[in-house]
Protein backbone atom coordinates (compact mmCIF):
# COMPACT_ATOMS: atom_id res chain seq x y z
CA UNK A 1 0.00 0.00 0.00
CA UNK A 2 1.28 3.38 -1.03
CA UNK A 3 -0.40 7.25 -0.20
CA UNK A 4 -1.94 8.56 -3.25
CA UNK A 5 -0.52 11.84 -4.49
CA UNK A 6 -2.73 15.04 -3.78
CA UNK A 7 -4.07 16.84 -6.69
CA UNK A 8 -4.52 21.00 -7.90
CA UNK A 9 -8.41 21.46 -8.38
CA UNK A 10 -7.95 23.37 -10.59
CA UNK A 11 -6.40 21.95 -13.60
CA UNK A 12 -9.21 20.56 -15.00
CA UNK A 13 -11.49 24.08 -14.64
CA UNK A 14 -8.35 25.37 -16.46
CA UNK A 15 -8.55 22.42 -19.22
CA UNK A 16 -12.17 22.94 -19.40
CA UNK A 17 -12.26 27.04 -20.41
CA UNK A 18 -9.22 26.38 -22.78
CA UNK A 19 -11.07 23.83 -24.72
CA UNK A 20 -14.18 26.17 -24.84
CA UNK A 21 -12.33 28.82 -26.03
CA UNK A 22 -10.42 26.73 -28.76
CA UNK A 23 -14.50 25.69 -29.52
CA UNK A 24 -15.71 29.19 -29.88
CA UNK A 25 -13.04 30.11 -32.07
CA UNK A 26 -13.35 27.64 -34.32
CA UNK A 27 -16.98 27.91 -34.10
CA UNK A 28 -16.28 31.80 -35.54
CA UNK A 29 -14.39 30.65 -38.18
CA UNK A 30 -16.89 28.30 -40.08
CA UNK A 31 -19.50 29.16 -41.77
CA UNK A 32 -21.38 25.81 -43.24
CA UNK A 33 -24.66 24.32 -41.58
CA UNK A 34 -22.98 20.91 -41.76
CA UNK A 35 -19.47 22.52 -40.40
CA UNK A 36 -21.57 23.95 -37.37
CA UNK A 37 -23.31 21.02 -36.61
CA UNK A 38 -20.11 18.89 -36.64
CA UNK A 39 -18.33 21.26 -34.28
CA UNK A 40 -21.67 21.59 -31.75
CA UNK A 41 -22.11 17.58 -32.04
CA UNK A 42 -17.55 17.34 -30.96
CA UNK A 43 -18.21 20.46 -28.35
CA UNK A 44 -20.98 18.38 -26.64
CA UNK A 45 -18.46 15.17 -26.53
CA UNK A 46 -15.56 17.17 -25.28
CA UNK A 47 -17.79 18.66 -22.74
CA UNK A 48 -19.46 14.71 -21.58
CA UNK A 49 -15.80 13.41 -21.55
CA UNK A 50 -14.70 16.35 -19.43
CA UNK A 51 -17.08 15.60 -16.58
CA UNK A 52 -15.09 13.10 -15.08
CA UNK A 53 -13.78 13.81 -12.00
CA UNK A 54 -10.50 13.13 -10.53
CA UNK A 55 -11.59 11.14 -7.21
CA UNK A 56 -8.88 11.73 -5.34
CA UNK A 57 -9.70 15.17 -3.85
CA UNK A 58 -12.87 13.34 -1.63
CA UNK A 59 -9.25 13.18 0.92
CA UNK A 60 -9.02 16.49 0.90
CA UNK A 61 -12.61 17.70 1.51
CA UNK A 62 -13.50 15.10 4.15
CA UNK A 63 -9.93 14.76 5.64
CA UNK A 64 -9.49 11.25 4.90
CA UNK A 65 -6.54 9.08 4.27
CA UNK A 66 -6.07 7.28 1.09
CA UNK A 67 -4.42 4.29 0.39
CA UNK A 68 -4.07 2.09 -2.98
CA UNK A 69 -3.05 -1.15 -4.40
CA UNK A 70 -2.77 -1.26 -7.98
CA UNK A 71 -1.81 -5.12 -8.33
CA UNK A 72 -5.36 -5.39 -6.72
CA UNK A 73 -7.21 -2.38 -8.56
CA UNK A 74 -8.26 -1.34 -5.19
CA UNK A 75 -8.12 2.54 -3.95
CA UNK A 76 -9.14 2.80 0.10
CA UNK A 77 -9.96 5.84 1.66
CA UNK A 78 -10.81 6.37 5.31
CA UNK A 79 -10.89 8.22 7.97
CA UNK A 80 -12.43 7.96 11.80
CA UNK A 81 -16.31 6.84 10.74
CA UNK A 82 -15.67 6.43 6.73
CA UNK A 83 -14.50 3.78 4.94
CA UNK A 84 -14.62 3.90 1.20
CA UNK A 85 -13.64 1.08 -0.71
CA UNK A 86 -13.00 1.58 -4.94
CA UNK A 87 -12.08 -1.34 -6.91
CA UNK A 88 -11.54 0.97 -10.55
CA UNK A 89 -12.51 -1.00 -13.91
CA UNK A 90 -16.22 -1.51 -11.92
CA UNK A 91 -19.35 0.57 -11.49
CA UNK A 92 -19.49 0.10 -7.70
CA UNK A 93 -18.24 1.63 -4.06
CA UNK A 94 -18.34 0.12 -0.98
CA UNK A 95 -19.16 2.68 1.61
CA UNK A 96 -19.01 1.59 5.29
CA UNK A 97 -20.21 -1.89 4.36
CA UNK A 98 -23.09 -0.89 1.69
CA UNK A 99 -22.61 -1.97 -2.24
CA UNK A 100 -23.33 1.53 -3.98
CA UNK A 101 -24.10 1.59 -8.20
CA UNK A 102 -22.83 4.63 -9.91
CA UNK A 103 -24.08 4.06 -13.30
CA UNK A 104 -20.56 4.39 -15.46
CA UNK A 105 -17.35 2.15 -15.20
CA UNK A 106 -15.02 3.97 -12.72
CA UNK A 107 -11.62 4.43 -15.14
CA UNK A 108 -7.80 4.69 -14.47
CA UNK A 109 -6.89 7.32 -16.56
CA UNK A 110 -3.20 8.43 -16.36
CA UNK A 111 -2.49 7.59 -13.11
CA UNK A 112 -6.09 9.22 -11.58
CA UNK A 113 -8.78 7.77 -10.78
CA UNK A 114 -11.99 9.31 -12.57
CA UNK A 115 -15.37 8.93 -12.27
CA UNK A 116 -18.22 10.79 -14.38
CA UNK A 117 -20.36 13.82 -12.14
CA UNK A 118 -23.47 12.22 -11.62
CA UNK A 119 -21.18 8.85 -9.86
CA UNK A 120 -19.36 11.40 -8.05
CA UNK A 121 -22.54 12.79 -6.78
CA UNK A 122 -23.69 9.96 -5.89
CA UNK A 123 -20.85 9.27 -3.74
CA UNK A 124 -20.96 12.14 -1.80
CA UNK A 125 -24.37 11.90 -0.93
CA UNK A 126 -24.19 8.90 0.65
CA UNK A 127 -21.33 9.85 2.03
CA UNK A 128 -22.86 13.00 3.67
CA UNK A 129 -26.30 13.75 5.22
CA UNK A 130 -26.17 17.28 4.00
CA UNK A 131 -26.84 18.47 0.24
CA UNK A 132 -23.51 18.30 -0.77
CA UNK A 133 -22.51 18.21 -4.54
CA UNK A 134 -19.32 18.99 -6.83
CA UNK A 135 -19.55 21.55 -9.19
CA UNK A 136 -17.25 21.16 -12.02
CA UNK A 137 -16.73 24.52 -13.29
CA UNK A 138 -15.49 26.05 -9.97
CA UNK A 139 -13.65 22.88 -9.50
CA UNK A 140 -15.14 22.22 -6.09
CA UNK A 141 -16.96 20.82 -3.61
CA UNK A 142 -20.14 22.65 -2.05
CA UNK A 143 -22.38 21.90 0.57
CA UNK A 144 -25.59 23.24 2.00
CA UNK A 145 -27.19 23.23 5.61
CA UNK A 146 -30.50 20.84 4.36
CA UNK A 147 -30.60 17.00 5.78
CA UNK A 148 -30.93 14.51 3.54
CA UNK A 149 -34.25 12.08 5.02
CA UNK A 150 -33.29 8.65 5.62
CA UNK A 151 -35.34 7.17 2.80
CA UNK A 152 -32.88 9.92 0.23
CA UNK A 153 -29.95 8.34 2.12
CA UNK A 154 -30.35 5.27 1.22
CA UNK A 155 -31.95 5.27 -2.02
CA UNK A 156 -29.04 4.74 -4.12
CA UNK A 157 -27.98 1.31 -2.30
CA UNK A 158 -27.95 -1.51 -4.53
CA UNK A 159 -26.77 -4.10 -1.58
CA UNK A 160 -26.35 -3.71 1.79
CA UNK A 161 -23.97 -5.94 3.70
CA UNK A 162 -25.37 -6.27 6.85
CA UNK A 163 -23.10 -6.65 10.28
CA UNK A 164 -23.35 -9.82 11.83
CA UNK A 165 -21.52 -11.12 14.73
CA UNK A 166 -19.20 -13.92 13.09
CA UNK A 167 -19.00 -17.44 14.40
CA UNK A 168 -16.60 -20.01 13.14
CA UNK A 169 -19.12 -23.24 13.06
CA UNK A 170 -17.27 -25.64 11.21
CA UNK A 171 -13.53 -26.92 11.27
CA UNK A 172 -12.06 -29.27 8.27
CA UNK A 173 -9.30 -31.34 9.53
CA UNK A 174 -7.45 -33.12 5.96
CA UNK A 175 -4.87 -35.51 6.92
CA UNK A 176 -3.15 -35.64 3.65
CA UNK A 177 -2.63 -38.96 1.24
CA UNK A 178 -3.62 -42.29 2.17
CA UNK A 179 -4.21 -45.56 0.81
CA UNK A 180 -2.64 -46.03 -2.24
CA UNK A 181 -1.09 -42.77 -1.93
CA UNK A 182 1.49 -42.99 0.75
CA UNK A 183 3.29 -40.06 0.04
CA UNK A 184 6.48 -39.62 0.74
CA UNK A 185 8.44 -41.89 2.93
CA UNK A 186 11.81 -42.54 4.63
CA UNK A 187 12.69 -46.34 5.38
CA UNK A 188 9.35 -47.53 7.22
CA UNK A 189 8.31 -43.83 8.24
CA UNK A 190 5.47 -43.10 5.99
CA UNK A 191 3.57 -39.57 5.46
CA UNK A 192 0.00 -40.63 5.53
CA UNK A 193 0.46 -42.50 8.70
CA UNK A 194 1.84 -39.15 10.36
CA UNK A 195 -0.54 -36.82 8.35
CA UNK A 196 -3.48 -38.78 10.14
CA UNK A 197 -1.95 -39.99 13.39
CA UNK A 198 -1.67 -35.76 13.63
CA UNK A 199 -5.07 -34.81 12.38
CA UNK A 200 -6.52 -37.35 14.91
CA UNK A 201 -4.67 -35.63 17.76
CA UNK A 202 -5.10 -32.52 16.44
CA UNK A 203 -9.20 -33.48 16.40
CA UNK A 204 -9.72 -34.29 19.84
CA UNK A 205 -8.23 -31.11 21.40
CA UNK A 206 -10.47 -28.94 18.81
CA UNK A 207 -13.54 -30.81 20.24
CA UNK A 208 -12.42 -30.35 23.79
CA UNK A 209 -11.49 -26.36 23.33
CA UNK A 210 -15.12 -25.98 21.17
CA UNK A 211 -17.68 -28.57 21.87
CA UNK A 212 -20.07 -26.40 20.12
CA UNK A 213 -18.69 -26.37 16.79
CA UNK A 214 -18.51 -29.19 14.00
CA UNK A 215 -14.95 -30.56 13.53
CA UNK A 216 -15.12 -32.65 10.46
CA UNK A 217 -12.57 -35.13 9.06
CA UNK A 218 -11.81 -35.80 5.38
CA UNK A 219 -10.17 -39.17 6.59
CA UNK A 220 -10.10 -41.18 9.62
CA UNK A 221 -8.70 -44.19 8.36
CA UNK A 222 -5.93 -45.22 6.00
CA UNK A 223 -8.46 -44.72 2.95
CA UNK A 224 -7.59 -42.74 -0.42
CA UNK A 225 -9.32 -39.22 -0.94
CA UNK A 226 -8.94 -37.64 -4.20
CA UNK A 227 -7.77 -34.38 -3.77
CA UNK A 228 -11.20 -32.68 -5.98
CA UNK A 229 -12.57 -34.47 -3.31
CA UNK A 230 -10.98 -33.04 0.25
CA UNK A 231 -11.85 -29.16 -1.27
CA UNK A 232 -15.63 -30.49 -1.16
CA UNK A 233 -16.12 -31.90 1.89
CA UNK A 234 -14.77 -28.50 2.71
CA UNK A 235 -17.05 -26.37 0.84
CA UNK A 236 -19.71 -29.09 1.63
CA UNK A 237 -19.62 -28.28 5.34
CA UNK A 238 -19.15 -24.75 4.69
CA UNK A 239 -22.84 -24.36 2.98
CA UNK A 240 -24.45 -26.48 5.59
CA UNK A 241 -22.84 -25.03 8.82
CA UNK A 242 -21.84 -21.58 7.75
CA UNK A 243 -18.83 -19.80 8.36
CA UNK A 244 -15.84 -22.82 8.17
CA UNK A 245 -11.67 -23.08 8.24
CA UNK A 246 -9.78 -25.57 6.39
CA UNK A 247 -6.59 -27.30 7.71
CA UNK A 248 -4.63 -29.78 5.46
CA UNK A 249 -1.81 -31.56 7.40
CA UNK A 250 1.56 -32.89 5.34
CA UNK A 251 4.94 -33.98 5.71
CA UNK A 252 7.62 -32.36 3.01
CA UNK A 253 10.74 -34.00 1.24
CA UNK A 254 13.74 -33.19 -0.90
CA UNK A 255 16.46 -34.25 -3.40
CA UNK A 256 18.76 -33.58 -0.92
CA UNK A 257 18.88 -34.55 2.75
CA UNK A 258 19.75 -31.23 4.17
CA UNK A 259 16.42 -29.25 4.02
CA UNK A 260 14.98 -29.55 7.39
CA UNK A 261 12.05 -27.36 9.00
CA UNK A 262 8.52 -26.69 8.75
CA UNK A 263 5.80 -24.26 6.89
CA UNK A 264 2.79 -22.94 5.85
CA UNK A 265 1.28 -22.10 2.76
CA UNK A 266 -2.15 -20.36 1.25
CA UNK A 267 -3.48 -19.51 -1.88
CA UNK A 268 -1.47 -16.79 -4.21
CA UNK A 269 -3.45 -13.57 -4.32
CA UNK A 270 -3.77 -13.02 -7.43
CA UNK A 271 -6.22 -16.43 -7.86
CA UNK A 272 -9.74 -15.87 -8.42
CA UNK A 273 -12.47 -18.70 -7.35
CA UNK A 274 -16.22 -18.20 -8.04
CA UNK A 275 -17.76 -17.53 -4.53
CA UNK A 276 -20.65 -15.97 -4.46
CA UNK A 277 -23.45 -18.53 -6.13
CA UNK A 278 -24.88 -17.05 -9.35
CA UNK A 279 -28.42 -15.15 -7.94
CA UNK A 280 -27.26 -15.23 -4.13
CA UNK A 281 -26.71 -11.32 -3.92
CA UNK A 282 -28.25 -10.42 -7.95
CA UNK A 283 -28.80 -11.20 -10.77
CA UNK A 284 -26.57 -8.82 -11.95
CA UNK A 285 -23.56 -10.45 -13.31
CA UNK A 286 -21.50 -7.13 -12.91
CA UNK A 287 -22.80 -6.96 -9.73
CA UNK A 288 -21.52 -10.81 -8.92
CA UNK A 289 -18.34 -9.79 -10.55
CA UNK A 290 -17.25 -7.35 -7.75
CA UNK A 291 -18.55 -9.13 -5.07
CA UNK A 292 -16.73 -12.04 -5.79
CA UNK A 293 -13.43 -9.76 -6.24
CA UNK A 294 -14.30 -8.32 -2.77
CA UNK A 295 -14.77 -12.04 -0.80
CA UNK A 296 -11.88 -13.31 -3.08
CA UNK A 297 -9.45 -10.36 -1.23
CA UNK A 298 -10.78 -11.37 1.70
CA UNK A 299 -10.53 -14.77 1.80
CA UNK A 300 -6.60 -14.50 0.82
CA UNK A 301 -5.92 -12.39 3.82
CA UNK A 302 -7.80 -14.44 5.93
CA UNK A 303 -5.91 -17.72 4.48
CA UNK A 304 -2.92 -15.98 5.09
CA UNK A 305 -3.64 -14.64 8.61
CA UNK A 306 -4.06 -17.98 9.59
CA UNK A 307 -1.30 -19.74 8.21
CA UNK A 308 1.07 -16.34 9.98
CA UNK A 309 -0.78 -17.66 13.30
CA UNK A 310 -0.15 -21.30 12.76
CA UNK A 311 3.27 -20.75 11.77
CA UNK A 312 3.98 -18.58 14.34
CA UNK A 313 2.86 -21.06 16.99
CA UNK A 314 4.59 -23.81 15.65
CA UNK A 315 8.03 -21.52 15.88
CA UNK A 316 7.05 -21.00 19.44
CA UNK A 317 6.70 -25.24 19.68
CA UNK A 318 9.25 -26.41 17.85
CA UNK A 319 11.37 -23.86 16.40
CA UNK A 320 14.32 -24.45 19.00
CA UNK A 321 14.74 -27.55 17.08
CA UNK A 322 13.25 -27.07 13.36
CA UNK A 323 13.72 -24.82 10.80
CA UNK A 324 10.97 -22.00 10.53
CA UNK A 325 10.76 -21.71 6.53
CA UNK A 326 8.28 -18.87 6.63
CA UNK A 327 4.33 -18.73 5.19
CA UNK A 328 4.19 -18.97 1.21
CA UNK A 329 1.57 -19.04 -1.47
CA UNK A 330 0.77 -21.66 -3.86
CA UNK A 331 -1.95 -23.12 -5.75
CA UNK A 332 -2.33 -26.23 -3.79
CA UNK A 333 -5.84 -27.94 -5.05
CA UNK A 334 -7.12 -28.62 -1.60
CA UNK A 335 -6.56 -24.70 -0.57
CA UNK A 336 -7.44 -23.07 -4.39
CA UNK A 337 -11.02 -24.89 -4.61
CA UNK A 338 -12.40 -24.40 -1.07
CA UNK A 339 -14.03 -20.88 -0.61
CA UNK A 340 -13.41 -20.67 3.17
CA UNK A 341 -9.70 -19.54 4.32
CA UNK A 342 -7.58 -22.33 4.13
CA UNK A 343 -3.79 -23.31 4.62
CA UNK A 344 -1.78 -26.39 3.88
CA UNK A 345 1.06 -26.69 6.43
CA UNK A 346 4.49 -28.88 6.12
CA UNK A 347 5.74 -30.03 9.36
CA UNK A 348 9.05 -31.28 8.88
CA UNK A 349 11.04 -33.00 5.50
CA UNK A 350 11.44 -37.00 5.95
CA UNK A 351 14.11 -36.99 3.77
CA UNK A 352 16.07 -35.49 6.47
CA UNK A 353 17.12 -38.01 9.11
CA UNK A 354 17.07 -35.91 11.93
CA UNK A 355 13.29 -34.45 11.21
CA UNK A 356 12.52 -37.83 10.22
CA UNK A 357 13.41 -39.36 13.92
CA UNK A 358 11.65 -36.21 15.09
CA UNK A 359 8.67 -36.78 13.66
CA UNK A 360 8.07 -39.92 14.94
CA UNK A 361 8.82 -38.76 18.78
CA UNK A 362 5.68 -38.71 20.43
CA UNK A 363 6.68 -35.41 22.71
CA UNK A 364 7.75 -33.55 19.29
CA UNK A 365 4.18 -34.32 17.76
CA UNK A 366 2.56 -33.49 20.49
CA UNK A 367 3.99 -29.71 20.39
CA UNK A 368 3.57 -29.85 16.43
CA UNK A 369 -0.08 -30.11 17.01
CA UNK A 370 0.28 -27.75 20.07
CA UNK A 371 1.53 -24.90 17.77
CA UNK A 372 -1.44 -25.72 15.09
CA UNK A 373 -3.85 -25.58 17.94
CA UNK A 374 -2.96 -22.12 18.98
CA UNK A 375 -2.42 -21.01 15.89
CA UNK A 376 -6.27 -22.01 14.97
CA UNK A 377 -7.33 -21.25 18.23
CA UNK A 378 -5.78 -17.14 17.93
CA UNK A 379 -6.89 -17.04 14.58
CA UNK A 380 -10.85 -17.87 15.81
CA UNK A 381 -10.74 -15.44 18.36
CA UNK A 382 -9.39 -12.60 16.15
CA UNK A 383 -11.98 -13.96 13.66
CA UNK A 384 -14.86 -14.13 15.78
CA UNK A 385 -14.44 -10.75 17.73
CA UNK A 386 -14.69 -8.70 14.57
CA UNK A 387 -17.78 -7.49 12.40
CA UNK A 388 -18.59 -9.65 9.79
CA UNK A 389 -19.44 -9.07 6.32
């Protein structure tokens, strides 16, 4: 995230009477019906394309602080009771939670960020209770001392994302391989018997620490699970049970036998899944567009909140021994097809000898699934003391 530059007001005003007066001229100079008509039917374009409005300069009117990501598209501004949320290349705001439609496609034009008057309006009067409107040709912002009535004020919402106290219902536990997928191994040491020897542990405490929600298991036994078939169950229980987290448990392995340590990885940003369900919010497919951009932005820094909080626990367990190799991104099927935030953690190589002895210490598993189970357990409290959306 980077401050967006501040902007003169009035440069476009300036723009604006030059290209009038370049218009009138030429207007003197002809003297054809057809000529006249051409120049009136270009004066009335120049004048539509010069409506757009540089948004930048809502920071200076209403003090706010503005922030932007341009791998995302996203422009934030905020300040101590607005938030303003533009994703540019849509027609939509999100102001303090409500999905606002402005009519025109909000454009990136070199290096601003420009919206046509009527959108502009529109933002600022949901933005303010008072009658307050931009006026192009003084190149600023005006208000007067009438109300707006509730009913005006919300008029121009198109869908309102309404607060809700968040409860994490459902954990998915995937202890990864099995059956005729062992995965990898080191002499009789085999992954899928540690992947699910861990998950089971791992299990039980979850049920202890929260009896009232559902912990579900995509194996309990030494039975092959296609990997379409892990994301499922997790999106499965997610749309019966509500709000859900996703755990897959592994072991790692290299060429060599040096790498040693553990880590934790979520989906790359920059990955889009479908989802919101087609109809759920509108049957809009613009409107479906942006929401899914929105709950795809937050569902990768949710993923990777929680695999920082794993990790981070696990470095506290076992990082006096282990290597702590950091939280990465990846398109791991299990964490790219389930809509809920997800991680895939590593928790040692068995292709190094040490790790591999490790791992099959009973005290050294029970403080791997120590760390996981503080990690999930920090993550649900930061998750469940916040506002949803």
């Amino acid at each position: 995230m980077k401050y967006m530059p501040k902007r003169n007001n009035r440069d476009s005003r300036k723009n604006i009477l030059f290209i009038l007066n370049f218009c009138f001229n030429l207007f003197l100079l002809v003297n054809s019906r057809k000529q006249i008509i051409t120049i009136l039917f270009l004066l009335g374009y120049i004048l539509v394309w010069c409506e757009e409005i540089d948004i930048t300069i809502l920071s200076d009117y209403f003090n706010m602080k503005v922030e932007y990501d341009v791998s995302r598209s996203i422009i934030e501004y905020s300040n101590d009771s607005l938030h303003l949320k533009i994703l540019y290349g849509s027609a939509y705001v999100e102001i303090n939670n409500n999905l606002v439609f402005l009519d025109d496609i909000i454009k990136l034009s070199n290096g601003k960020v420009r919206i046509n008057e009527t959108g502009f309006n529109k933002i600022l009067k949901k933005i303010s209770n008072k009658n307050i409107q931009y006026s192009y040709f003084d190149a600023q912002i005006t208000a007067d001392e009438v109300e707006q009535t509730k009913e005006e004020n919300n008029q121009q919402f198109i869908y309102t994302k309404k607060p809700e106290k968040i409860s994490i219902n459902a954990i998915v536990i995937d202890a990864g391989h099995g059956g005729s997928d062992p995965g990898t191994y080191r002499g009789q040491v085999v992954e899928k018997q540690i992947t699910l020897k861990t998950a089971l542990k791992l299990e039980k405490v979850l049920k202890e620490k929260f009896p009232e929600k559902k912990i579900i298991m995509t194996r309990r036994t030494d039975v092959f699970v296609p990997l379409e078939n892990r994301s499922k169950i997790a999106n499965d229980t997610m749309k019966k049970y509500g709000h859900t987290i996703f755990l897959s448990i592994h072991v790692n392995a290299s060429i060599s036998t040096k790498p040693y340590g553990f880590e934790t990885w979520y989906i790359v940003d920059d990955y889009k899944r479908n989802i919101i369900e087609k109809g759920y919010a509108s049957n809009d497919k613009d409107i479906e567009n942006i929401l899914n951009s929105m709950a795809n932005d937050e569902l990768y820094i949710d993923s990777k909140k929680l695999a920082t909080e794993i990790q981070n626990n696990l470095n506290i367990q076992i990082g006096n021994v282990s290597k702590d190799r950091g939280v990465k991104e990846n398109t791991y099927i299990v964490v790219k097809n389930s809509i809920m935030p997800a991680v895939l953690v590593e928790i040692g190589f068995l292709s190094n000898n040490y790790e591999a002895k490790r791992l099959t210490n009973e005290s050294y598993s029970n403080k791997i699934i120590a760390g996981i189970f503080k990690g999930m357990c920090d993550f649900i409290n930061e998750y469940e003391s916040i506002i949803g959306f």
